[in-house]
Structure formats: structure tokens, C-alpha cells
N, C-alpha and C. Protein backbone atom coordinates (compact mmCIF):
# COMPACT_ATOMS: atom_id res chain seq x y z
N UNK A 1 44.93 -147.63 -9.09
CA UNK A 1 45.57 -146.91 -8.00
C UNK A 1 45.79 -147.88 -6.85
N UNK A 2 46.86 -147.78 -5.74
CA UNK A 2 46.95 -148.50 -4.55
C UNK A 2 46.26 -148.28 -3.79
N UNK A 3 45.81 -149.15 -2.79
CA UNK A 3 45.49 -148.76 -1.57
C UNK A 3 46.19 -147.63 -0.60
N UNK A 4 47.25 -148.39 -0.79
CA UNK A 4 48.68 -147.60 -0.32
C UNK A 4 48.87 -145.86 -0.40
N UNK A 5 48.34 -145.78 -1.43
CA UNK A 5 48.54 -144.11 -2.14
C UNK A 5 47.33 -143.27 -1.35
N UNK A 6 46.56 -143.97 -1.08
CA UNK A 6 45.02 -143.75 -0.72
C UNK A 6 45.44 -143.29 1.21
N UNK A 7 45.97 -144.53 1.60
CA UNK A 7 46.32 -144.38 2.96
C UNK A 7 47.40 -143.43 2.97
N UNK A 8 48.13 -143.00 2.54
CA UNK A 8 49.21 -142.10 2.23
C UNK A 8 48.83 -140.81 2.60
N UNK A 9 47.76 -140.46 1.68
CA UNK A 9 47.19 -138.97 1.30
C UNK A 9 46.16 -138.79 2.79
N UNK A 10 45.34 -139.85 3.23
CA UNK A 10 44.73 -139.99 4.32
C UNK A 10 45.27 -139.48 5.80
N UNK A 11 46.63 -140.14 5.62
CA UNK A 11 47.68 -140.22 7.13
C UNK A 11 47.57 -138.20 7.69
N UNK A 12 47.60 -137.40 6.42
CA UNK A 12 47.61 -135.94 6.72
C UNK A 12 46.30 -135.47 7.44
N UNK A 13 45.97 -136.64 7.86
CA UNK A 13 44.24 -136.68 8.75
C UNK A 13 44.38 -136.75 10.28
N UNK A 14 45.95 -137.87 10.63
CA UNK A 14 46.38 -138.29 11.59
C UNK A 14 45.08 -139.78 11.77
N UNK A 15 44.59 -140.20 11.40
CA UNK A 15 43.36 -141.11 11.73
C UNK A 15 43.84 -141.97 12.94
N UNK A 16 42.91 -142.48 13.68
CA UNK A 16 42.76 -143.51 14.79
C UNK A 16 42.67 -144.63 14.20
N UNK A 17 41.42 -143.95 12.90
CA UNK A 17 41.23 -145.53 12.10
C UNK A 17 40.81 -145.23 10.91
N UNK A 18 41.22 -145.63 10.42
CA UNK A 18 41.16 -145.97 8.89
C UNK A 18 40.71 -147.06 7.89
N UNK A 19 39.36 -147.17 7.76
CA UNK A 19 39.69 -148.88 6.52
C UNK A 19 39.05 -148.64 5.13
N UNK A 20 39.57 -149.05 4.17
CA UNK A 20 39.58 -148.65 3.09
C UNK A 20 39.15 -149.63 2.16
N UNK A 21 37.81 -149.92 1.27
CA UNK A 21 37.42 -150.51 0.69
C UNK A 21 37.36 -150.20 -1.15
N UNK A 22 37.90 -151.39 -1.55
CA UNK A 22 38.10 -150.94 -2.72
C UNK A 22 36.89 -151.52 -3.54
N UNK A 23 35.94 -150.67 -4.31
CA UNK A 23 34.26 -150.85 -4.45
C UNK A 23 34.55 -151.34 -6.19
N UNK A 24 35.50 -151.29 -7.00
CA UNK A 24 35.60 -150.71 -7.90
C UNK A 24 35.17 -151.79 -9.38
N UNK A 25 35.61 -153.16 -8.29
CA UNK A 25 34.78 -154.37 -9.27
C UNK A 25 33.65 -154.13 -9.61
N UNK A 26 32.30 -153.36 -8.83
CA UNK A 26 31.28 -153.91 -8.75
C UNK A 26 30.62 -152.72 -9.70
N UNK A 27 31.51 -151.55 -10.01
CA UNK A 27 31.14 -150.52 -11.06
C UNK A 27 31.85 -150.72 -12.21
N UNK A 28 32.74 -152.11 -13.03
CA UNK A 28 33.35 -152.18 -14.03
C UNK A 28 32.54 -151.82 -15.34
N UNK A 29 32.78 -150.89 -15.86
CA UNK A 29 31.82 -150.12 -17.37
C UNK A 29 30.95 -149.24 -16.77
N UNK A 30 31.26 -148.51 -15.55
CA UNK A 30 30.37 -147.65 -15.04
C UNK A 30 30.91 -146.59 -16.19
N UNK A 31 29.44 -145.74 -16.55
CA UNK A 31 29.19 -144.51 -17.43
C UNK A 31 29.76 -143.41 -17.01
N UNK A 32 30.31 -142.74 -17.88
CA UNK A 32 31.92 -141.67 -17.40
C UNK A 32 32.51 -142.12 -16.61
N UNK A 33 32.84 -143.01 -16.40
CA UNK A 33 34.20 -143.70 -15.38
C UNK A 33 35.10 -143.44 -16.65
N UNK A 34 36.33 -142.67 -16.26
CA UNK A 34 37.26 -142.69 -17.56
C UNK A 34 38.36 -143.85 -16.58
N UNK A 35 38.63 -144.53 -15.24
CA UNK A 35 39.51 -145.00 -15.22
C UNK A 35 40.01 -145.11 -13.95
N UNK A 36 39.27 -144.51 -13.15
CA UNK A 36 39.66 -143.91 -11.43
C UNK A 36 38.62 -144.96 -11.00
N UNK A 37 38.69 -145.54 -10.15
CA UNK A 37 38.09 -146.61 -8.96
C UNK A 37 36.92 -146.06 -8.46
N UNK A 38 36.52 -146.72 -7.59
CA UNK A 38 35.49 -146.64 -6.84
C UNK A 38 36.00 -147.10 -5.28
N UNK A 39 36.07 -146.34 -4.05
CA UNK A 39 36.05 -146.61 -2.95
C UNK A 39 35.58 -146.30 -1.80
N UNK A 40 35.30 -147.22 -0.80
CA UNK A 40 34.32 -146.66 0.14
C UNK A 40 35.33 -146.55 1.87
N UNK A 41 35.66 -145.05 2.14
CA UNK A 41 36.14 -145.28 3.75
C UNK A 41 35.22 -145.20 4.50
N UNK A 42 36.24 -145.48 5.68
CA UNK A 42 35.70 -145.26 7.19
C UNK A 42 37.27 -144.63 7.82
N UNK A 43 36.91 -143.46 8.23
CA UNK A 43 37.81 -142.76 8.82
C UNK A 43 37.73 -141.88 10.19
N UNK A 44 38.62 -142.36 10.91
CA UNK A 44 38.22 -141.30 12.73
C UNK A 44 39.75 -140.94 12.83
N UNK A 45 39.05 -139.36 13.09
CA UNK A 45 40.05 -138.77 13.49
C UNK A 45 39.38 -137.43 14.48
N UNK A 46 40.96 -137.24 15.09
CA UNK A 46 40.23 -136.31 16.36
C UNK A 46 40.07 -134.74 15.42
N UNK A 47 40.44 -134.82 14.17
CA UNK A 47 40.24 -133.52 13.37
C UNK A 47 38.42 -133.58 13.21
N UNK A 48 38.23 -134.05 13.25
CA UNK A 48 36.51 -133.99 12.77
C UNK A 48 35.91 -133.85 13.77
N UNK A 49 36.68 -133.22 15.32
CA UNK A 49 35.90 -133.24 16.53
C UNK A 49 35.11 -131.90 16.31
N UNK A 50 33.94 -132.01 16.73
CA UNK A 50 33.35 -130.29 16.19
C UNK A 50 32.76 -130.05 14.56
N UNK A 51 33.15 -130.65 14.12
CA UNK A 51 33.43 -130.49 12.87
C UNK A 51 31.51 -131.30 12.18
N UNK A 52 30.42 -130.54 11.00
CA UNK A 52 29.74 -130.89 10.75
C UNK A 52 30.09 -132.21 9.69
N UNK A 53 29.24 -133.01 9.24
CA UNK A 53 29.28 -133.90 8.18
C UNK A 53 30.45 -133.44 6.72
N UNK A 54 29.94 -132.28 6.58
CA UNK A 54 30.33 -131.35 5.03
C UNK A 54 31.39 -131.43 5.21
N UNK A 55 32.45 -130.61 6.67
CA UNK A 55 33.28 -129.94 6.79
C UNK A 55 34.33 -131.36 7.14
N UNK A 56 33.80 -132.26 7.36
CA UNK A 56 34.43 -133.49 7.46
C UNK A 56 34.85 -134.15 5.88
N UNK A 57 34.11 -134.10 5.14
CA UNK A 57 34.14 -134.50 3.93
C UNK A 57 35.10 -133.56 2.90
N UNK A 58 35.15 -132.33 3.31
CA UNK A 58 35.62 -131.32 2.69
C UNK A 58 37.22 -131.41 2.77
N UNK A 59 37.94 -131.93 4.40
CA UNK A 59 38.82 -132.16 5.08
C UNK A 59 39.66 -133.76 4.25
N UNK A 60 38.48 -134.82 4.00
CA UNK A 60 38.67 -135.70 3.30
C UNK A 60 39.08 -135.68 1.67
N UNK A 61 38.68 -134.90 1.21
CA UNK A 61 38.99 -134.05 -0.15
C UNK A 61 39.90 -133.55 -0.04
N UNK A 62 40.28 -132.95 0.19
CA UNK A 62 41.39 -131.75 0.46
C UNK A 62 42.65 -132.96 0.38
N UNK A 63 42.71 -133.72 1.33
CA UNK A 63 43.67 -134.88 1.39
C UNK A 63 44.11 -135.42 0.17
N UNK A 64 42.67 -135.85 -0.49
CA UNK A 64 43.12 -136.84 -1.78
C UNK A 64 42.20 -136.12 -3.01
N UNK A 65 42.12 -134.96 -2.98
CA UNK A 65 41.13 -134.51 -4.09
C UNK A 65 42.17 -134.44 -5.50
N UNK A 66 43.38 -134.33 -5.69
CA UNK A 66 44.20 -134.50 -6.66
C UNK A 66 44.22 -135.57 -7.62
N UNK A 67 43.89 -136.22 -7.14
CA UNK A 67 43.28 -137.76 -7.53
C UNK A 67 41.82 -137.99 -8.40
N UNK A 68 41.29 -137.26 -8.06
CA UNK A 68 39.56 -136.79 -8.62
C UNK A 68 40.27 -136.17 -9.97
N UNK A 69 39.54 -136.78 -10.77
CA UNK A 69 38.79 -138.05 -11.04
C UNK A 69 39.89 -139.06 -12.37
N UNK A 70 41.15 -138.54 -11.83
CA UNK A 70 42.04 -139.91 -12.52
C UNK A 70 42.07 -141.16 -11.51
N UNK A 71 42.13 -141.07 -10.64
CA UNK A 71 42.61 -142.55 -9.68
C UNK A 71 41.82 -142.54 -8.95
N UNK A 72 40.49 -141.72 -9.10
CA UNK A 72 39.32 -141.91 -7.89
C UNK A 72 38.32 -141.36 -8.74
N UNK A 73 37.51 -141.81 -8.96
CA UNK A 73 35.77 -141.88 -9.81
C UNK A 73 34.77 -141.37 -8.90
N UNK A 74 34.95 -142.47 -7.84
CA UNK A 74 34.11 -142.22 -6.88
C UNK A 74 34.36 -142.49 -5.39
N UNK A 75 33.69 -141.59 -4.24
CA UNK A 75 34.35 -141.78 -3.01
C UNK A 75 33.20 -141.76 -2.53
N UNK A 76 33.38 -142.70 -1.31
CA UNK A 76 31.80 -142.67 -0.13
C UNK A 76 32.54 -142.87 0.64
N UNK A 77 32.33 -141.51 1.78
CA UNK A 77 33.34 -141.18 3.15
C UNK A 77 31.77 -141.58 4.57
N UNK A 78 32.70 -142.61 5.23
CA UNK A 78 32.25 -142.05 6.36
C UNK A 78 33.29 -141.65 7.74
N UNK A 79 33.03 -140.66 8.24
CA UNK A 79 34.45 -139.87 9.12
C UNK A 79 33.50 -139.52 10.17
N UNK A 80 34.56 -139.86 11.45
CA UNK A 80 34.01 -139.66 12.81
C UNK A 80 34.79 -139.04 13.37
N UNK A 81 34.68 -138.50 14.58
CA UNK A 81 35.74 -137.98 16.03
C UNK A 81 35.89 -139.53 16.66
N UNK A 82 37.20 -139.30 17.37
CA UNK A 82 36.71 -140.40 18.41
C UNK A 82 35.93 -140.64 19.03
N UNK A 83 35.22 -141.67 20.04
CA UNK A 83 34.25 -142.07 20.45
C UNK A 83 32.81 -141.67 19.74
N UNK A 84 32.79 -140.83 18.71
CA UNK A 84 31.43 -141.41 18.03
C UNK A 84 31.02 -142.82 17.50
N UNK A 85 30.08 -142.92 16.92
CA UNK A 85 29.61 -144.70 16.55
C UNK A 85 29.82 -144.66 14.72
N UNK A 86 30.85 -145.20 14.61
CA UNK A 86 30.53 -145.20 13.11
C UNK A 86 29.10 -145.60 12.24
């Protein structure tokens, strides 16, 4: 999968910031991996203002959950409001 496709599905977040790590070398022959990557964000957006851990993650899904689990295996989100500390 691209990065590109990833930031794509993300942008419906509006993010401040976005960076996107692609994890996926370091799980090559990972067990039930049929083929979808491994990646790790960091995402701020003013949608997650208010918003608990879950309901942030849930918001992050929703974006790119179509993808689960052909072009995404695995995801490790971390999502802020502005001015929190990543």
C-alpha cells in the first residue's frame, strides 16, 4: 500500500499533523499477516478536542478501516488536539 493512500484517507481528519511510519519491514513473516503492512501514526487534529483516547482511535478507523486487514495488518495510532504533547 502507499503512504499516499494512507494520507489520503487521513486528510478526512483535517490534521495539523500528520507523520506516518511505515513499521512493516520489521514484521516480514509476521503470523496471520495475509499481506497488509504494519504502520505506526502520529496524528493532531482539532477533531480529537474533547474527545477520549477510544473515541480518537475509533475516528482514526472510521477514516481508513476499509483497508483492515488487506493494506493494513496493523495500526498503532497516536492522536492529539492541538496543543497537547504528543
Amino acid at each position: 500500500m502507499s503512504l499516499d493512500l494512507l494520507k489520503q484517507r487521513l486528510a478526512a481528519l483535517a490534521p495539523t499533523k500528520l507523520e506516518i511510519q511505515d513499521d512493516s519491514a520489521q514484521h516480514a513473516g509476521h503470523a496471520g499477516n495475509r499481506g497488509g503492512g504494519h504502520y505506526t501514526i502520529l496524528v493532531e487534529s482539532s477533531q480529537f478536542a474533547g474527545k477520549s483516547t477510544i473515541m480518537r482511535h475509533r475516528l482514526v478507523y472510521e477514516a481508513v478501516g476499509d483497508l483492515i486487514p488487506t493494506q493494513i495488518h496493523a495500526l498503532s495510532i497516536r492522536a492529539y488536539a492541538p496543543g497537547e504533547q504528543p
